[in-house]
N, C-alpha and C. Protein backbone atom coordinates (compact mmCIF):
# COMPACT_ATOMS: atom_id res chain seq x y z
N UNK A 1 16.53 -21.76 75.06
CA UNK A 1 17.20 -20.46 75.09
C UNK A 1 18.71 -20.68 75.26
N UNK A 2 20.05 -19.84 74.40
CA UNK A 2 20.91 -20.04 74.53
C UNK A 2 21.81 -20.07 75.82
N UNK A 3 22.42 -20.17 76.47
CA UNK A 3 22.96 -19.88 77.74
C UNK A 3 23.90 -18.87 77.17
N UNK A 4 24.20 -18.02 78.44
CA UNK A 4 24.96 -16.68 78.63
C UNK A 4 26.12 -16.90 77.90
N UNK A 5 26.93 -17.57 78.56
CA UNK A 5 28.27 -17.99 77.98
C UNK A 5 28.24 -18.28 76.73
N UNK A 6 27.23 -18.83 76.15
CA UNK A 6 27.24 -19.34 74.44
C UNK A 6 26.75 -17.88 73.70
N UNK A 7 26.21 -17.54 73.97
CA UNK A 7 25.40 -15.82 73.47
C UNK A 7 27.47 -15.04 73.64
N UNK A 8 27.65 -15.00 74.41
CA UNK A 8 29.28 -14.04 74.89
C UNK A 8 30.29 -14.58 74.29
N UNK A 9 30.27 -16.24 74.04
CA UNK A 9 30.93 -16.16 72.78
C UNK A 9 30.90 -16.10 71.42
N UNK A 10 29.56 -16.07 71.03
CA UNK A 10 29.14 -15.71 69.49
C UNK A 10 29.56 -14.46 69.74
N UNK A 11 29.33 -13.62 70.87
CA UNK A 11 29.68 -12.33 70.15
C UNK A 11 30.83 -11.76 70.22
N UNK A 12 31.74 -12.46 70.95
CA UNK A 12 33.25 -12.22 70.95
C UNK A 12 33.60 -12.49 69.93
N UNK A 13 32.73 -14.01 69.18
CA UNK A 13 33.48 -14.87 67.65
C UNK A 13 33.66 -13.59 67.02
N UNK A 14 32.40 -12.80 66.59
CA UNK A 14 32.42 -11.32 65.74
C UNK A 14 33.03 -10.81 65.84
N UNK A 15 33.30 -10.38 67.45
CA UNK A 15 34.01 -9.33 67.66
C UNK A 15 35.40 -9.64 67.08
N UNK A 16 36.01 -10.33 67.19
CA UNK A 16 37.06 -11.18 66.38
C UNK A 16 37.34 -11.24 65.45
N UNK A 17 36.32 -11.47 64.22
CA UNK A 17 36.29 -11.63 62.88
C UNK A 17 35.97 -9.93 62.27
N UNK A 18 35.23 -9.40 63.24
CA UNK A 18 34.95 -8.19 62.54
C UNK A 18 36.56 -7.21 62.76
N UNK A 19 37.16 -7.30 63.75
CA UNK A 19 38.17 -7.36 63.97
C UNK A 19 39.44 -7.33 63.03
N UNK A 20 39.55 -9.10 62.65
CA UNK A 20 40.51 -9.28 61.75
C UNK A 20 40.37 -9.08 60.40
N UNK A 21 38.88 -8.52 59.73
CA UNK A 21 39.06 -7.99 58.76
C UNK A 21 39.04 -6.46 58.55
N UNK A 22 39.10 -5.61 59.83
CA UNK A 22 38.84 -4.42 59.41
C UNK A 22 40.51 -4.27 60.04
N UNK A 23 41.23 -5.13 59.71
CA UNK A 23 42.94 -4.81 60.39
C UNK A 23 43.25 -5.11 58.38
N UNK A 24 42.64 -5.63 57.43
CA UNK A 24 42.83 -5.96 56.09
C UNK A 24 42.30 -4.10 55.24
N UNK A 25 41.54 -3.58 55.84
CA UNK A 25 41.42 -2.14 55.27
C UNK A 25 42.05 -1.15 56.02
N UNK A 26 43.00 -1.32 56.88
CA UNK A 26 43.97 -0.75 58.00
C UNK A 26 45.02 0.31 56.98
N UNK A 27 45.63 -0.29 56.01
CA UNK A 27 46.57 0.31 55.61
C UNK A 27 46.38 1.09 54.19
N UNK A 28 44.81 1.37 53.59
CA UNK A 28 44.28 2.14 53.11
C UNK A 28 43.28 3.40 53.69
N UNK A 29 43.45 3.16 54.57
CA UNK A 29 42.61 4.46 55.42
C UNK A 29 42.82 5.86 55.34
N UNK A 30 44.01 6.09 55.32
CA UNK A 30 44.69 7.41 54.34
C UNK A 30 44.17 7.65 52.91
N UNK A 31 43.86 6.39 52.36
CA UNK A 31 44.16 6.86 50.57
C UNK A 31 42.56 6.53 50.47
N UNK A 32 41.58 6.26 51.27
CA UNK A 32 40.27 6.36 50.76
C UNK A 32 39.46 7.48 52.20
N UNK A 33 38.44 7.41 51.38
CA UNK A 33 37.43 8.65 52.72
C UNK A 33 36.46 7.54 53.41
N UNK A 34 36.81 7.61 54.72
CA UNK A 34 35.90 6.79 55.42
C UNK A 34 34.99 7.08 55.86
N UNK A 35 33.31 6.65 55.68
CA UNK A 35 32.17 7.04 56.03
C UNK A 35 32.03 6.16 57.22
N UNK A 36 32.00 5.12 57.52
CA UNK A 36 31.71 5.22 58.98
C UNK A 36 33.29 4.19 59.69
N UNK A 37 33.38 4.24 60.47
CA UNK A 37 34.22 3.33 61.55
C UNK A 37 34.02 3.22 62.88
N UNK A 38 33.48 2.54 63.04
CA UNK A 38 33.65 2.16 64.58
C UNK A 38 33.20 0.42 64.72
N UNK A 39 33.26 0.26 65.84
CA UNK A 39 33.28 -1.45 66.01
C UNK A 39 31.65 -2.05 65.28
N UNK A 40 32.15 -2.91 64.52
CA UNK A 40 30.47 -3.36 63.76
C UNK A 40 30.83 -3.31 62.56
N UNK A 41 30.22 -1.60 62.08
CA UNK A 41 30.12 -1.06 60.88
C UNK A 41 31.38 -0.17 60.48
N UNK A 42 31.45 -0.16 59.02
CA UNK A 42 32.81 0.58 58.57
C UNK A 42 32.45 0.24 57.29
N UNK A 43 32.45 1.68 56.71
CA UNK A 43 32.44 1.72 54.73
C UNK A 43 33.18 2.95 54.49
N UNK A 44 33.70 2.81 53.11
CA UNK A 44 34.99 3.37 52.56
C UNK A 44 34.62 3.80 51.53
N UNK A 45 35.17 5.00 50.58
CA UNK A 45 34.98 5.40 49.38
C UNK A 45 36.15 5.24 48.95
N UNK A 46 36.04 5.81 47.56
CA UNK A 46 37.38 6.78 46.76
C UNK A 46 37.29 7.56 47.13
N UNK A 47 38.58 8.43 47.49
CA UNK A 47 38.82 9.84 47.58
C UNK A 47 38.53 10.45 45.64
N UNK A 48 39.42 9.71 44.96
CA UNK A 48 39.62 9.84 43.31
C UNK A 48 38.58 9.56 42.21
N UNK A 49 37.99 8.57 42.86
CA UNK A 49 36.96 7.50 41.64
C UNK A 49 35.19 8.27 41.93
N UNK A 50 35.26 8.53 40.97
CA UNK A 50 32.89 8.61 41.18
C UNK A 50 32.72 7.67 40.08
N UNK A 51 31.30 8.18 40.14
CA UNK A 51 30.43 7.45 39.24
C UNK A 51 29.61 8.19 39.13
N UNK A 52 29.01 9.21 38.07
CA UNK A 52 28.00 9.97 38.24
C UNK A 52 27.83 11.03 39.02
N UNK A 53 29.21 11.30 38.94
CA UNK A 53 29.48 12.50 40.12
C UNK A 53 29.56 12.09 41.67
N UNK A 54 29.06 11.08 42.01
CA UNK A 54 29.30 10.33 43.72
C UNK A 54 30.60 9.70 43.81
N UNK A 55 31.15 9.52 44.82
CA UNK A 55 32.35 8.89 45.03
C UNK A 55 31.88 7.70 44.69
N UNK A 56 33.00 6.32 44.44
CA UNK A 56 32.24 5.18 44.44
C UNK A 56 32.73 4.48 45.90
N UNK A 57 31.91 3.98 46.03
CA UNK A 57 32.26 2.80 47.16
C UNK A 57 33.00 2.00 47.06
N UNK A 58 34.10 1.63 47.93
CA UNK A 58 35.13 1.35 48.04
C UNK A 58 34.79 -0.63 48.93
N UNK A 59 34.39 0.06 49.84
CA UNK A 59 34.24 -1.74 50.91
C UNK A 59 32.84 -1.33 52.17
N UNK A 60 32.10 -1.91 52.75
CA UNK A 60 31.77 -1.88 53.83
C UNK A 60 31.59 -3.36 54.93
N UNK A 61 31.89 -3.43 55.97
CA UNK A 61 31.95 -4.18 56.62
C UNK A 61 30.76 -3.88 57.60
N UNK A 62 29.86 -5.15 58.36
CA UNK A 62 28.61 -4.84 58.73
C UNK A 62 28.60 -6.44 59.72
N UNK A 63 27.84 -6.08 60.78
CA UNK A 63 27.77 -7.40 61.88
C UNK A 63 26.11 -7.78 61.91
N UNK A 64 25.91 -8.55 61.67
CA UNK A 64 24.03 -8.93 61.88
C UNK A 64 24.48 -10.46 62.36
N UNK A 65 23.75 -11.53 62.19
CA UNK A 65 24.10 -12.71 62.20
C UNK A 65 25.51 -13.57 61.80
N UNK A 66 26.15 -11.92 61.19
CA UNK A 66 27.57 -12.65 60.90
C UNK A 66 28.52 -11.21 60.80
N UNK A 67 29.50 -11.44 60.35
CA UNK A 67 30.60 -10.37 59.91
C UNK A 67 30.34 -10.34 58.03
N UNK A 68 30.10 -9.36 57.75
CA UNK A 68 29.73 -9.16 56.26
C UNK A 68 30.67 -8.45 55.73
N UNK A 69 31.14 -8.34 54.60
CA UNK A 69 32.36 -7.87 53.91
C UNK A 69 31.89 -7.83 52.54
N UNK A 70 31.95 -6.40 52.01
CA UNK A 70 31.38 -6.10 50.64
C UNK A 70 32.43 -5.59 50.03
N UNK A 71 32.97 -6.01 48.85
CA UNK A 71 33.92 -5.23 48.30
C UNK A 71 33.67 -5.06 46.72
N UNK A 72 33.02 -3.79 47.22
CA UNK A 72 32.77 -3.34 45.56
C UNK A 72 33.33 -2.97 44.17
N UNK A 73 34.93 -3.10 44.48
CA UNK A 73 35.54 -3.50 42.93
C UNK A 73 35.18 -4.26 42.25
N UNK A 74 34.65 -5.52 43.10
CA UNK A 74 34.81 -6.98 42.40
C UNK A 74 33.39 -6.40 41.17
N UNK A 75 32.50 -5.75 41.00
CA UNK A 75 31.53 -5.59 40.43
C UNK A 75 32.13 -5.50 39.22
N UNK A 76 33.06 -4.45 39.57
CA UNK A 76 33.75 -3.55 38.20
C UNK A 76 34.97 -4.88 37.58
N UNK A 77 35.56 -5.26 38.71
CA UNK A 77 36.34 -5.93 37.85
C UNK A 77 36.51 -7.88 38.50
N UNK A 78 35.38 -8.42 38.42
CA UNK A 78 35.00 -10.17 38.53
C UNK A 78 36.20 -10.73 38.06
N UNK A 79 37.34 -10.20 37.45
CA UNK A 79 38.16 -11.23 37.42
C UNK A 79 39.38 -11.00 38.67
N UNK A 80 39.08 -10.12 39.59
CA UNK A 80 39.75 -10.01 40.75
C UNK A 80 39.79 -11.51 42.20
N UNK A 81 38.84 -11.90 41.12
CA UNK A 81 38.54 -13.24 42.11
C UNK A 81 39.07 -14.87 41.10
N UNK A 82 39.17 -14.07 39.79
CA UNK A 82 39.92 -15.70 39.46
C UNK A 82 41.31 -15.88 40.35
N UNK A 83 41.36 -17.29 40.84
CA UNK A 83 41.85 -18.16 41.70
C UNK A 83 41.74 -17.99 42.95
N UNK A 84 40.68 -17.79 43.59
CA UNK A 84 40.41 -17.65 45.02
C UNK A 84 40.37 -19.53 45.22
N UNK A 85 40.72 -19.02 46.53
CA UNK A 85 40.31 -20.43 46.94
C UNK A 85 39.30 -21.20 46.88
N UNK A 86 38.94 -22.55 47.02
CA UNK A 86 36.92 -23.04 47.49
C UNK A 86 37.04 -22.56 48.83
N UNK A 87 38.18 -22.73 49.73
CA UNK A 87 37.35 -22.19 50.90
C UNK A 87 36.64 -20.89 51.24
N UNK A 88 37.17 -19.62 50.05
CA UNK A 88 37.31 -18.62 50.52
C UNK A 88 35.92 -18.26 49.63
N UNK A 89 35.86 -18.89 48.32
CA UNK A 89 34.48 -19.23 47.74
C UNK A 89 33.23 -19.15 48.23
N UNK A 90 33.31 -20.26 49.51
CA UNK A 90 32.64 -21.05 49.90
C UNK A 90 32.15 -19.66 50.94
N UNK A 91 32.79 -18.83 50.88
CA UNK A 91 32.18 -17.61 52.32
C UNK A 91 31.31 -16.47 51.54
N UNK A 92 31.40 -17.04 50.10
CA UNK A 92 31.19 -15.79 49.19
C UNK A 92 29.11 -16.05 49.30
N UNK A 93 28.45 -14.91 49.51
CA UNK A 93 27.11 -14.73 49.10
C UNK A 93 27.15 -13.68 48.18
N UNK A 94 26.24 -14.20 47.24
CA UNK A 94 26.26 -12.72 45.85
C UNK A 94 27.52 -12.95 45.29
N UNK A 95 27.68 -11.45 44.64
CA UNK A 95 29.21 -11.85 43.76
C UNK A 95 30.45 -10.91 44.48
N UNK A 96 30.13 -10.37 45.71
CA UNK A 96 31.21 -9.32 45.83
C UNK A 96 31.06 -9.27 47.71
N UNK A 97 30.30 -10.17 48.25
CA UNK A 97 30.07 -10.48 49.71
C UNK A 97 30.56 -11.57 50.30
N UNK A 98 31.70 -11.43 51.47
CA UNK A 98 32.17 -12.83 52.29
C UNK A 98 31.39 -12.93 53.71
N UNK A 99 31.15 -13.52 53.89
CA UNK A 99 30.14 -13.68 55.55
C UNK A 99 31.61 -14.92 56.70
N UNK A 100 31.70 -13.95 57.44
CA UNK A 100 32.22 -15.12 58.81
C UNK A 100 31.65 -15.01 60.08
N UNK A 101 31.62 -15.91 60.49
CA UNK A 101 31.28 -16.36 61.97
C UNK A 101 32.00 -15.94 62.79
N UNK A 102 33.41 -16.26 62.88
CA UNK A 102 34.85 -16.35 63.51
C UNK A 102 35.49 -15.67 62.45
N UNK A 103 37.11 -15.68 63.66
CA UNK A 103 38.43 -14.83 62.88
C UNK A 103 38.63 -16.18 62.11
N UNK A 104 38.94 -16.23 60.86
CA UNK A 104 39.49 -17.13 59.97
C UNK A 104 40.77 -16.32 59.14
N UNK A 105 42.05 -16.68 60.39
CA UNK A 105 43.68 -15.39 59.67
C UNK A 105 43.42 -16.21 58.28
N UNK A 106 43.69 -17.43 57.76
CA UNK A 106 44.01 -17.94 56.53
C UNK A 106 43.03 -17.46 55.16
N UNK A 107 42.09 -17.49 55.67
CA UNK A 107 40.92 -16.73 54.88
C UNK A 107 41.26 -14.89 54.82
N UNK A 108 41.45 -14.33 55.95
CA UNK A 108 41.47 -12.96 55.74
C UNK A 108 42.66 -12.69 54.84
N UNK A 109 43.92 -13.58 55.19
CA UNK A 109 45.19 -13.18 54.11
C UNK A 109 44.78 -13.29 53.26
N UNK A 110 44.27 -14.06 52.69
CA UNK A 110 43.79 -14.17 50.88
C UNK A 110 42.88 -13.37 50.49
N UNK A 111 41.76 -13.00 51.87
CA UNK A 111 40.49 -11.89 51.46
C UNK A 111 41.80 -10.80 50.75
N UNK A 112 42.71 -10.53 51.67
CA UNK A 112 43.76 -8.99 52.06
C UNK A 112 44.29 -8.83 50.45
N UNK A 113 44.74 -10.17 49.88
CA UNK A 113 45.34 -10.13 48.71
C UNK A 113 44.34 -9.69 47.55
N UNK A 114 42.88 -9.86 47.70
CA UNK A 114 41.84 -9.38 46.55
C UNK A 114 41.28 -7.98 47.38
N UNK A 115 41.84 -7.41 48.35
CA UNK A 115 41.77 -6.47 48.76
C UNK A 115 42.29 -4.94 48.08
N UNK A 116 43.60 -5.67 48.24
CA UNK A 116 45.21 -5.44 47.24
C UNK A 116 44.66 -4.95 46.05
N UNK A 117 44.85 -6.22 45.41
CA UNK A 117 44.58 -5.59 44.19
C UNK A 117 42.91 -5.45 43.58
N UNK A 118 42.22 -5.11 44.39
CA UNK A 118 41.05 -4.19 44.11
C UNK A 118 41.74 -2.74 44.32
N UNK A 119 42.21 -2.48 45.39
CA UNK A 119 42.70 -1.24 45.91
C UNK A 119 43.85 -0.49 44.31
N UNK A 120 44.20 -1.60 43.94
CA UNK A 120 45.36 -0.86 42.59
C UNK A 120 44.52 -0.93 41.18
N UNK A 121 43.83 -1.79 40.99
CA UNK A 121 42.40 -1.29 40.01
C UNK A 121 41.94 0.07 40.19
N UNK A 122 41.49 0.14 41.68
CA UNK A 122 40.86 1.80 41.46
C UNK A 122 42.28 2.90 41.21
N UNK A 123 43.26 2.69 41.69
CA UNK A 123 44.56 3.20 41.88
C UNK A 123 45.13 3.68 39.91
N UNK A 124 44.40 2.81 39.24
CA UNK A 124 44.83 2.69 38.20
C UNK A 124 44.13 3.46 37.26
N UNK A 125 42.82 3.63 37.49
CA UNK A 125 41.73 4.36 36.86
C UNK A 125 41.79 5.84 36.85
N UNK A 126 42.64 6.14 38.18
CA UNK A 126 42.77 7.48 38.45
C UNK A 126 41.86 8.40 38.94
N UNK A 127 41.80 9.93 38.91
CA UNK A 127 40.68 10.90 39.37
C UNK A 127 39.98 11.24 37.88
N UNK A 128 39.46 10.45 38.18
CA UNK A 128 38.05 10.54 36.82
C UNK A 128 36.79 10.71 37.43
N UNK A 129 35.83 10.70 36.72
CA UNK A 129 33.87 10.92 36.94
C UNK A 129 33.70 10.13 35.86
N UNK A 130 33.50 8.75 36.31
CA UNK A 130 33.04 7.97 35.12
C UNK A 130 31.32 8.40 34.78
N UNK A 131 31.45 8.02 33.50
CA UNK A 131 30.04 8.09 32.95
C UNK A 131 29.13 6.74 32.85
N UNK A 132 27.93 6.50 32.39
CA UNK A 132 27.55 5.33 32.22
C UNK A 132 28.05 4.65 31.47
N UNK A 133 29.10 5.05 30.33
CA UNK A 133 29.16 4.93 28.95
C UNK A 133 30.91 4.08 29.66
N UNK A 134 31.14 4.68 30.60
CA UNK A 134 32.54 4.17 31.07
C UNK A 134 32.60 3.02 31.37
N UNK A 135 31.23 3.09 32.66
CA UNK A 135 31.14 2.06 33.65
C UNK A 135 31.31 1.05 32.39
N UNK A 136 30.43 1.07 31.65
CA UNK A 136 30.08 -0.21 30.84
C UNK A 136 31.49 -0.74 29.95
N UNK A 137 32.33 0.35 29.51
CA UNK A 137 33.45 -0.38 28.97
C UNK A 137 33.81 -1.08 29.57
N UNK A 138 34.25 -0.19 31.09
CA UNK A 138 35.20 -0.82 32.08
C UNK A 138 34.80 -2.47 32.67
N UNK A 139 33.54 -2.40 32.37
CA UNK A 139 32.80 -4.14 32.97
C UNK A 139 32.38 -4.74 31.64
N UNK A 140 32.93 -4.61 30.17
CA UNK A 140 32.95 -5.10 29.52
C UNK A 140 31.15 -5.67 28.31
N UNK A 141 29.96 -4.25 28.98
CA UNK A 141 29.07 -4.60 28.67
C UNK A 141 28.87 -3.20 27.79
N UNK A 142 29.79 -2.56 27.12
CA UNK A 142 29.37 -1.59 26.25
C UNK A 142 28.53 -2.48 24.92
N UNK A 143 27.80 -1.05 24.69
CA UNK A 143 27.09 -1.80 23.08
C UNK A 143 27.82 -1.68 21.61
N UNK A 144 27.41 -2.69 21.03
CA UNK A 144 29.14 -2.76 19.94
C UNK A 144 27.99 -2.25 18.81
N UNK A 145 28.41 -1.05 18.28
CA UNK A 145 27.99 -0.39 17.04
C UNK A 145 27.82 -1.08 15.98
């Protein structure tokens, strides 16, 4: 069984990491609608962007065995991640999820920068209601006549 002290600092590590990445969605909090925030959990929409009439999802951040970080541009636009680092790679599960243990600042600056410009992708698209017919241009899987 773990001892006290080792249990209090895994969960400080989180508290830490969940921390230093929800200080990386800090300065969009105005320009998207936030569905939840508080220590742990935190997910974000568009105020501007749907999909089918729903807002789309913007990011959520989530604590289980780790600090989880979903950022759902990358779906729409996978080349938001050409030149990431291997280290920052290396945190990636799936195609649009980073997992940490601990605060890692060197990792979160670079998360912050594909943060960035996910945040000016949707910025760019504007107040639209995409259709299916959109989604698919926009991710490059329309059907060619």
């Amino acid at each position: 069984m773990p001892s006290k002290t080792k249990v209090a600092s895994k969960k400080q590590d989180f508290e830490l990491a969940f921390q230093g990445v929800r200080k990386i969605f800090k300065p969009y909090d105005k320009k998207l609608s936030l569905k939840k925030d508080k220590p742990g959990d935190y997910m974000s929409e568009s105020k501007s962007l749907c999909y089918l009439g729903k807002p789309m999802m913007f990011a959520s951040i989530t604590t289980k065995s780790y600090v989880s970080v979903h950022l759902f541009p990358v779906y729409m636009f996978p080349n938001l991640l050409d030149g990431i680092s291997p280290e920052l790679k290396k945190r990636m599960q799936g195609m649009t999820c980073w997992n940490f243990k601990k605060a890692e600042e060197p990792l979160f600056a670079e998360l912050g920068k594909v943060v960035a410009a996910s945040f000016r992708r949707f910025e760019e698209l504007g107040e639209r209601n995409l259709t299916r017919e959109d989604a698919q241009e926009l991710w490059g899987k329309a059907k060619k006549k």
